[in-house]
N, C-alpha and C. Protein backbone atom coordinates (compact mmCIF):
# COMPACT_ATOMS: atom_id res chain seq x y z
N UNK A 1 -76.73 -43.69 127.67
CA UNK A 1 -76.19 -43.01 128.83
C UNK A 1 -77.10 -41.83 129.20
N UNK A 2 -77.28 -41.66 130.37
CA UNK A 2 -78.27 -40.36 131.19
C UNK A 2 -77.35 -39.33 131.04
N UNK A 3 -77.77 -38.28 130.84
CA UNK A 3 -76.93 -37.10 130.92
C UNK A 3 -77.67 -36.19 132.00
N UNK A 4 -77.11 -35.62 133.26
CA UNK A 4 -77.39 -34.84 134.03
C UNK A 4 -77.20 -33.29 133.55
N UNK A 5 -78.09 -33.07 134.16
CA UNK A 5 -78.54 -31.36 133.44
C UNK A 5 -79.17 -30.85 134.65
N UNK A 6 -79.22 -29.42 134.78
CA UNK A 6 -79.13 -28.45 135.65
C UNK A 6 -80.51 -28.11 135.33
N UNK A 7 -81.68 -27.89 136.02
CA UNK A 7 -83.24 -27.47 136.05
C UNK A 7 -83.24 -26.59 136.84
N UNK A 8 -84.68 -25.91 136.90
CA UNK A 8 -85.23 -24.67 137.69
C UNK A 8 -86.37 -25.63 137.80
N UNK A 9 -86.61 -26.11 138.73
CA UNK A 9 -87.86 -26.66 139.60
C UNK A 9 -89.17 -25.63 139.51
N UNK A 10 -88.92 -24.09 139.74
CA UNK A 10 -90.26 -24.07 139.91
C UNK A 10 -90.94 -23.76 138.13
N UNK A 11 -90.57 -24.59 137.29
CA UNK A 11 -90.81 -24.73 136.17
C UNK A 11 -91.53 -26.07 136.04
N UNK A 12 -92.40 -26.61 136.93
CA UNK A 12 -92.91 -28.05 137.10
C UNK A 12 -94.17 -27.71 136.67
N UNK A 13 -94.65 -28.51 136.01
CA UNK A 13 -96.42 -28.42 135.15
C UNK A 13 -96.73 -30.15 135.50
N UNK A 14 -97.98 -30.40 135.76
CA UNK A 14 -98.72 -31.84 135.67
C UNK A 14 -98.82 -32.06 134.03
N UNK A 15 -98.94 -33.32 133.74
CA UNK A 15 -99.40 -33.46 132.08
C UNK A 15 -100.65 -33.79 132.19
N UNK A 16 -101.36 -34.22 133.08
CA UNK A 16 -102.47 -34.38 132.73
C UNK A 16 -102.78 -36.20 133.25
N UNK A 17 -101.97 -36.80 133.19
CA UNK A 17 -101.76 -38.26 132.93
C UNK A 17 -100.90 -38.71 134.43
N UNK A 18 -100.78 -38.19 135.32
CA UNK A 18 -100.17 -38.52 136.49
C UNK A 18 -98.70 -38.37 136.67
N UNK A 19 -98.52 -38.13 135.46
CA UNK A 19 -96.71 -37.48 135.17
C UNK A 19 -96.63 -36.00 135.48
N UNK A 20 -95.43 -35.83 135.27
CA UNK A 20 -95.03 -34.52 135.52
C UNK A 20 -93.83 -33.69 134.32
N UNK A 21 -94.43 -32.72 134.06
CA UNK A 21 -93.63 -31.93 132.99
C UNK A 21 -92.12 -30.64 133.76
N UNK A 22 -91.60 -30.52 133.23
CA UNK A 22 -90.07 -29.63 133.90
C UNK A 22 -89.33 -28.95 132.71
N UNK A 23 -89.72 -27.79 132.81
CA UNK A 23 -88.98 -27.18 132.16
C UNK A 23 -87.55 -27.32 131.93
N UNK A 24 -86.96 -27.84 130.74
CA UNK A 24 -85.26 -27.74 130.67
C UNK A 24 -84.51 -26.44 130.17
N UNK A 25 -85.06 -26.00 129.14
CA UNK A 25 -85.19 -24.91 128.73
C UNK A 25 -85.61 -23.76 128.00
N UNK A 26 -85.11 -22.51 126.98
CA UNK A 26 -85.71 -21.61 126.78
C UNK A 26 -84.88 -21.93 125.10
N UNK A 27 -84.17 -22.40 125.30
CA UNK A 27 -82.70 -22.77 124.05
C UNK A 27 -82.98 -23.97 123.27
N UNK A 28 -82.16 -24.65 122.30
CA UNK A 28 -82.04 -26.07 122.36
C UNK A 28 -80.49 -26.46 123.10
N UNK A 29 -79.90 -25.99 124.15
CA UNK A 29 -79.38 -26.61 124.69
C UNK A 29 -79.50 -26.03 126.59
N UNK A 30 -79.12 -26.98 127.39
CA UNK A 30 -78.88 -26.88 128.59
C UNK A 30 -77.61 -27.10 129.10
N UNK A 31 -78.03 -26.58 130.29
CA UNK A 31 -75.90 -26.69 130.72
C UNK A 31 -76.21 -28.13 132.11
N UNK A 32 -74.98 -28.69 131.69
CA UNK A 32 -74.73 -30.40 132.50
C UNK A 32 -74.27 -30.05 134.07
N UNK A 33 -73.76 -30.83 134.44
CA UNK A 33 -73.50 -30.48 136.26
C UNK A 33 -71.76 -29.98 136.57
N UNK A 34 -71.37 -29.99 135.11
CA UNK A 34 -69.78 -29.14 134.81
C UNK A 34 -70.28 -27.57 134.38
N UNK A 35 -71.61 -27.64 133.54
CA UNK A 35 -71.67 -26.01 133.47
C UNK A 35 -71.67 -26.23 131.78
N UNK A 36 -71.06 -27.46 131.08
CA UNK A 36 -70.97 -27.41 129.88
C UNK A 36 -72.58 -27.08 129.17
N UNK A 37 -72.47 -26.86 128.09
CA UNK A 37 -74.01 -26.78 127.23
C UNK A 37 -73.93 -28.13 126.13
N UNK A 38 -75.63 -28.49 126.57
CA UNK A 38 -75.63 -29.83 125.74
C UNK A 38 -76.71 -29.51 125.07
N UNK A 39 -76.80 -29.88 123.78
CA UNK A 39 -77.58 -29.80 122.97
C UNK A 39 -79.08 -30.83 123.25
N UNK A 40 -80.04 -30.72 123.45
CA UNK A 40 -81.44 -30.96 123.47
C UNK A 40 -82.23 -31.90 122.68
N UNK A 41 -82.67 -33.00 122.98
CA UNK A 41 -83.04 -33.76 121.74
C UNK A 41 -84.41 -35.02 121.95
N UNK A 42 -85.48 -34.33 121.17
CA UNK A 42 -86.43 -35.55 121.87
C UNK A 42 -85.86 -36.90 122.14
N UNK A 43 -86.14 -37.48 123.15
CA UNK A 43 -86.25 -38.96 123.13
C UNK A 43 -84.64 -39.09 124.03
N UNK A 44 -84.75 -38.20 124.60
CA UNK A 44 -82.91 -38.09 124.78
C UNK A 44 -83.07 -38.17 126.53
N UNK A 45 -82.29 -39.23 127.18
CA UNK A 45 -82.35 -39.96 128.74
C UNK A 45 -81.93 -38.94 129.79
N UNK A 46 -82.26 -38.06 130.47
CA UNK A 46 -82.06 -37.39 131.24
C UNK A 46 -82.04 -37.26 133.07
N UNK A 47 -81.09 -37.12 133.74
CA UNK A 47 -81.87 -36.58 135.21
C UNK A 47 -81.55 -34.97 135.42
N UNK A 48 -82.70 -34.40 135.81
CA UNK A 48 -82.46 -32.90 136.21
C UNK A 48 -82.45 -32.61 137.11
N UNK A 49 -81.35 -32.01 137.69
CA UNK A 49 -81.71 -31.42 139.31
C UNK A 49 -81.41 -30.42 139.23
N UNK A 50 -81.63 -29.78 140.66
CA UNK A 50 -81.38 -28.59 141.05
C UNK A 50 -80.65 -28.84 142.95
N UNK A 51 -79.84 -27.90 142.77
CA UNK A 51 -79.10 -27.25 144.32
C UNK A 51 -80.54 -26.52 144.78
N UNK A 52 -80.91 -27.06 146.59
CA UNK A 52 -81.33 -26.26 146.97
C UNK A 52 -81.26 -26.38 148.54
N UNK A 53 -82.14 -25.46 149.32
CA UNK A 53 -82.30 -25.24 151.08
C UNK A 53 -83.84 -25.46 150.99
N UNK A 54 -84.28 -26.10 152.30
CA UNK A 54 -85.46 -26.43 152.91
C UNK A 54 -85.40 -25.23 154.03
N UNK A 55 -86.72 -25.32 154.24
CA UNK A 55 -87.23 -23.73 155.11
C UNK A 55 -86.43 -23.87 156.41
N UNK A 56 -85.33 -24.90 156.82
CA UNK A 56 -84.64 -24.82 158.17
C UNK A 56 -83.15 -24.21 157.66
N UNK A 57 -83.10 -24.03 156.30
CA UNK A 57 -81.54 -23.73 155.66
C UNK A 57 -80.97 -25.01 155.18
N UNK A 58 -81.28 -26.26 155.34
CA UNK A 58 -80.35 -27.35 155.16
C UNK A 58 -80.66 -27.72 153.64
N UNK A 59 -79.64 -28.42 153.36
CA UNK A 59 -79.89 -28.84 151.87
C UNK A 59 -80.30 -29.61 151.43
N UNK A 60 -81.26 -29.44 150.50
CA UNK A 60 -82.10 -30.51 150.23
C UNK A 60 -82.51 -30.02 148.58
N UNK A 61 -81.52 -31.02 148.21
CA UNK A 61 -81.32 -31.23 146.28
C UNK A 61 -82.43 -31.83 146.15
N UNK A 62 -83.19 -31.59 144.70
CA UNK A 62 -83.94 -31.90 143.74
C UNK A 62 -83.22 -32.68 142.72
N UNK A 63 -84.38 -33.92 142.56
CA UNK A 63 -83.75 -34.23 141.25
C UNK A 63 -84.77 -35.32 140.56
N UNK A 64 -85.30 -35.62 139.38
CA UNK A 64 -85.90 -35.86 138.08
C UNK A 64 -85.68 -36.46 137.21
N UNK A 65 -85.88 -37.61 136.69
CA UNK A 65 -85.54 -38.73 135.86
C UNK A 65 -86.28 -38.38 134.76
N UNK A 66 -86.32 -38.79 133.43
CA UNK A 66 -87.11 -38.75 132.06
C UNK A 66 -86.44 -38.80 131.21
N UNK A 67 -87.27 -38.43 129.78
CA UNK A 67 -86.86 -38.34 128.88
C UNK A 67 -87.24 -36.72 128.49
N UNK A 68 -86.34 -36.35 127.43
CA UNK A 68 -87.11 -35.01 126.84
C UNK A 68 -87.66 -35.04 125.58
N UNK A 69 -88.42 -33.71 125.97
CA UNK A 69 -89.62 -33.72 124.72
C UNK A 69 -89.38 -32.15 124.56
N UNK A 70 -90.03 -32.19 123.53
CA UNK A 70 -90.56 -30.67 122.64
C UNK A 70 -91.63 -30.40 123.47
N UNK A 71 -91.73 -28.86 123.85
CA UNK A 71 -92.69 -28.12 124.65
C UNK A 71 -94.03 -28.17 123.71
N UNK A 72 -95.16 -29.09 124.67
CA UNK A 72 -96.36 -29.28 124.24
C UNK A 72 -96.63 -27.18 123.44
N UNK A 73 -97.30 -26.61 122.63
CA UNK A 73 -97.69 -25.50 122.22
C UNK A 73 -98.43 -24.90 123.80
N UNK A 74 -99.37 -25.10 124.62
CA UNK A 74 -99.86 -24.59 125.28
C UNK A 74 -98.53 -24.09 126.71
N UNK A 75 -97.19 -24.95 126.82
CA UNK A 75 -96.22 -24.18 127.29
C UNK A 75 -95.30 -23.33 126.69
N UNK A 76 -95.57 -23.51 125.18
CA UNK A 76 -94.58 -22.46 124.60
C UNK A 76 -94.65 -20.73 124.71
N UNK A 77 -96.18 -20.55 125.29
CA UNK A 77 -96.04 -19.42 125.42
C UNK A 77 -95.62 -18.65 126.53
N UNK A 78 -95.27 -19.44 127.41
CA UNK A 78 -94.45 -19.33 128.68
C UNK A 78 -93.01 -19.56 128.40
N UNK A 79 -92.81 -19.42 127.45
CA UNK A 79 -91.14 -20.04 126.71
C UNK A 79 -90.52 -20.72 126.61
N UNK A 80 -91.43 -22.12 127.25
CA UNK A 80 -90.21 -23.04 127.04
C UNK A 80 -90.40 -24.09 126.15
N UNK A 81 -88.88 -24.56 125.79
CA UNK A 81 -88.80 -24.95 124.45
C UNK A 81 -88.73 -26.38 124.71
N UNK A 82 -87.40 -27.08 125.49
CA UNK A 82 -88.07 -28.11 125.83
C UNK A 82 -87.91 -28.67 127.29
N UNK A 83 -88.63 -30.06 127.20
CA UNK A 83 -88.92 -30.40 129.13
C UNK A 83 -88.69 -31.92 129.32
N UNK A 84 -88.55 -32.46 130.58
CA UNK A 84 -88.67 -33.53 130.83
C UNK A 84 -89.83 -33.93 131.27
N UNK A 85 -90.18 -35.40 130.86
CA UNK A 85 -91.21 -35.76 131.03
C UNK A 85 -91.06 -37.21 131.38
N UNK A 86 -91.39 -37.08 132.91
CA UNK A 86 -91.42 -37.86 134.31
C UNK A 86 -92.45 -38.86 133.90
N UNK A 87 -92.40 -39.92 134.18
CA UNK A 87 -93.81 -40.96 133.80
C UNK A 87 -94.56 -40.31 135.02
N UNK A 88 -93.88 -40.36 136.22
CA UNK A 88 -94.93 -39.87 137.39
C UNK A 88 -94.32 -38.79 138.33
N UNK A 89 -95.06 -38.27 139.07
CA UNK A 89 -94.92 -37.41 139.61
C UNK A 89 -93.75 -37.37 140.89
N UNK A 90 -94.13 -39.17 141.05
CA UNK A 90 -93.48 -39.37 142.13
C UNK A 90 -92.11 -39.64 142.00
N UNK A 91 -91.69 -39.97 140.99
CA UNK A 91 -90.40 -39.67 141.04
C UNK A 91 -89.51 -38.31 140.60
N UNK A 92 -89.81 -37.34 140.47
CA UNK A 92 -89.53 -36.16 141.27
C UNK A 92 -89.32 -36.07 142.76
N UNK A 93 -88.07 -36.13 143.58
CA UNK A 93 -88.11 -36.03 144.62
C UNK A 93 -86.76 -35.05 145.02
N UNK A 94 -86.91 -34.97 146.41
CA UNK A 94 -85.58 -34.39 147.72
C UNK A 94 -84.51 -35.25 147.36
N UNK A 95 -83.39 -35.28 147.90
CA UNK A 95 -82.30 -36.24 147.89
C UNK A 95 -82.07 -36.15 149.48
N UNK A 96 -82.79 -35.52 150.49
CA UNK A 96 -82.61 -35.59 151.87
C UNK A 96 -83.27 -37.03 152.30
């Protein structure tokens, strides 16, 4: 089962490989789309989004498919602990 979880988008890094990295968090857990906190776990099925507005005001949600991983060392010093990791970039998208 996917568990939906709550992201900060501008926490997006390339891997290098045509995927895309997303910060989940700073913790080992994140909070779900109730607000609950879920505990963090490589290999563990995720979509992340985020609530947001496009530069006209209208809404236009984010949202992110993967799995999570342990923060490669070269993002840990930016704090985060762990991330999703998108096969590609392109599926990161709007929901508009």
């Amino acid at each position: 089962m996917t568990v939906k979880l709550r992201a900060d988008f501008n926490g997006l890094f390339g891997d290098g490989d045509g995927g895309a990295l997303l910060c989940l968090s700073h913790r080992d857990t994140a909070r779900n789309e109730v607000g609950d906190l879920v505990t963090l776990y490589d290999g563990m099925q995720v979509t992340a989004f985020d609530d947001d507005i496009d530069e006209n005001g209208n809404k236009d949600d984010l949202i992110a498919n993967g799995v999570v991983i342990e923060s490669p060392e070269r993002l840990r010093c930016l704090g985060s602990k762990w991330l999703l990791r998108s096969m590609s970039s392109a599926s990161i998208m709007s929901l508009t």
